[in-house]
Protein backbone atom coordinates (compact mmCIF):
# COMPACT_ATOMS: atom_id res chain seq x y z
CA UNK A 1 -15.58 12.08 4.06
CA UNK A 2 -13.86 13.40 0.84
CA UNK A 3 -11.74 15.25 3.26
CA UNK A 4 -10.55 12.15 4.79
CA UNK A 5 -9.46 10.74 1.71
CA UNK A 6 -7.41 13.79 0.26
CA UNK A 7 -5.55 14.43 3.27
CA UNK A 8 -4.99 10.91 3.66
CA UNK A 9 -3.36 10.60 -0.10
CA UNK A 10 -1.35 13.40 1.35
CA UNK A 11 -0.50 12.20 4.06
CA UNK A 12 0.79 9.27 2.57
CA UNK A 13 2.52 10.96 -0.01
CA UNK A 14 4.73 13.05 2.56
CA UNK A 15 4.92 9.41 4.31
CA UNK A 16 6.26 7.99 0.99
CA UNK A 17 8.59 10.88 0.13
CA UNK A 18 10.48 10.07 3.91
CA UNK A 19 10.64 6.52 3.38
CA UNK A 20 11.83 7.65 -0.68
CA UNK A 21 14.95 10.21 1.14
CA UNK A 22 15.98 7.47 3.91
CA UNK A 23 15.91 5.14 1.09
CA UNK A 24 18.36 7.81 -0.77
CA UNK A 25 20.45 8.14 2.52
CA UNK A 26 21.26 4.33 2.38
CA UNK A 27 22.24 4.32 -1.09
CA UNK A 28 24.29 7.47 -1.31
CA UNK A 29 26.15 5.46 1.84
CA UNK A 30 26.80 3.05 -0.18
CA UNK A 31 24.19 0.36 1.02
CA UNK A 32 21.64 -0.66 -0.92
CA UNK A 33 17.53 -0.07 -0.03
CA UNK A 34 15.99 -3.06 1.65
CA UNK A 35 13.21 -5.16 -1.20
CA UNK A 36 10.36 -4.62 1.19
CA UNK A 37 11.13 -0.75 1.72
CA UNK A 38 11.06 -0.30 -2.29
CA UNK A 39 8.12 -2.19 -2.29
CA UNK A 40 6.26 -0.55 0.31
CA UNK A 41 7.59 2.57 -1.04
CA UNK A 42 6.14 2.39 -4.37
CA UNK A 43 2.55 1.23 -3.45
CA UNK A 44 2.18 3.95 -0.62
CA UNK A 45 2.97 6.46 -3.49
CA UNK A 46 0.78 5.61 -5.57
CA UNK A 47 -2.74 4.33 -3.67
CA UNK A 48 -1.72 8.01 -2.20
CA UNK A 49 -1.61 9.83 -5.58
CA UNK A 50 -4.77 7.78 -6.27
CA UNK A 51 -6.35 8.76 -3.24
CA UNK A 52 -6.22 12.48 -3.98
CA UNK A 53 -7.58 11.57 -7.39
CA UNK A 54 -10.22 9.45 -6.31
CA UNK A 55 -10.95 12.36 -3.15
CA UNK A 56 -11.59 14.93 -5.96
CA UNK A 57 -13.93 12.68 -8.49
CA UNK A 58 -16.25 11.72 -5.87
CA UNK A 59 -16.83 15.43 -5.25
CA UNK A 60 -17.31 16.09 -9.01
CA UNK A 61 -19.60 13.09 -9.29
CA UNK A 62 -21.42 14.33 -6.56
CA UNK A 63 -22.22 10.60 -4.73
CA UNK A 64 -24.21 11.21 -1.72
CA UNK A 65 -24.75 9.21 1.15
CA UNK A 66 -23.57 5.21 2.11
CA UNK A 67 -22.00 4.94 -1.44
CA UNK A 68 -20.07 8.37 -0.51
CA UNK A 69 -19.13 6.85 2.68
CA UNK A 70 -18.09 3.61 1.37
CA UNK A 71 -16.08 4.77 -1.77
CA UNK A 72 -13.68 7.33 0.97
CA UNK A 73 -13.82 4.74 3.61
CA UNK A 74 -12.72 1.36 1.50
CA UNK A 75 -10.21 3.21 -0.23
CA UNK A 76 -8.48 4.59 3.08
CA UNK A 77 -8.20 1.43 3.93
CA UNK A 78 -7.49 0.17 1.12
CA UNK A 79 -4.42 3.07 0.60
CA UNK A 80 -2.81 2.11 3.98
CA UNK A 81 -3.82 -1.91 3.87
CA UNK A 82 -2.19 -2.77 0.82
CA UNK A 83 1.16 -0.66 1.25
CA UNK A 84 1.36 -2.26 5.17
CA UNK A 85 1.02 -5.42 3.66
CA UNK A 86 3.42 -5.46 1.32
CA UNK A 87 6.01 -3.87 3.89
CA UNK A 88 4.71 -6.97 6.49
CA UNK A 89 5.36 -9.72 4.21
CA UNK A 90 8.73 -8.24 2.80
CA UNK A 91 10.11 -7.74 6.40
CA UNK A 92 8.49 -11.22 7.23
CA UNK A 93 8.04 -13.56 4.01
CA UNK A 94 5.86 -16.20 4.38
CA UNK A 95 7.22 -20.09 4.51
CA UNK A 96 6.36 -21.63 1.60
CA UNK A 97 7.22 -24.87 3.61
CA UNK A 98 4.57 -24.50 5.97
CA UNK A 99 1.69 -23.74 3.09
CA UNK A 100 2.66 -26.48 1.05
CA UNK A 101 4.40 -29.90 1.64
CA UNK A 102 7.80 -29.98 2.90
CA UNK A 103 9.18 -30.26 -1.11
CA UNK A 104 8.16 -26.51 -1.72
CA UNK A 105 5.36 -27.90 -4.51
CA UNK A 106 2.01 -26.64 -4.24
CA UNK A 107 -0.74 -29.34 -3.16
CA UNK A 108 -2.70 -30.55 -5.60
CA UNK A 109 -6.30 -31.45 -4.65
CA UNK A 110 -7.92 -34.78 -5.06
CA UNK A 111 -10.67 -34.32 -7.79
């Protein structure tokens, strides 16, 4: 399961180092890089640096079994989750209008 989780943090990292030269491309063309790309960009990187990290100390811990399972597994998910996430709601920000009354205030509960 270790396995999964290294060559996930790499493959994120080559992932993030694509996203990092398009994001170059666009700026040496004089455009700048999108929020939600940087964003994106920058949590991929490092959830996937962490993920290598995180691969190798479970090996030199030496966790066995479900916990074993659960630390590589959650932390996949966790690696690609969070950095989709943040690309989703930059592409696609959410309404604030639609959480909260039509002023833009937070509700306030009743007590």
């Amino acid at each position: 399961m270790t396995r999964l989780l290294k060559m996930s943090g790499f493959l994120g990292l080559a992932a993030m180092m694509l996203v990092g030269l398009y994001q170059a491309t666009l700026v040496a063309g004089g455009s700048a890089a999108p929020g939600w790309m940087v964003g994106g960009h920058a949590h991929l990187g490092v959830l996937s640096i962490l993920a290598i990290v995180v691969g190798f100390t479970v090996d030199v811990l030496g966790l066995t079994g479900r916990l074993r399972q659960a630390v590589s597994g959650l932390f996949v998910v966790d690696q690609w989750g969070v950095s989709l996430i943040q690309t989703v709601v930059g592409v696609y920000p959410v309404d604030r209008t639609t959480a909260c009354d039509r002023s833009g205030k937070d509700l306030q509960l009743s007590v």
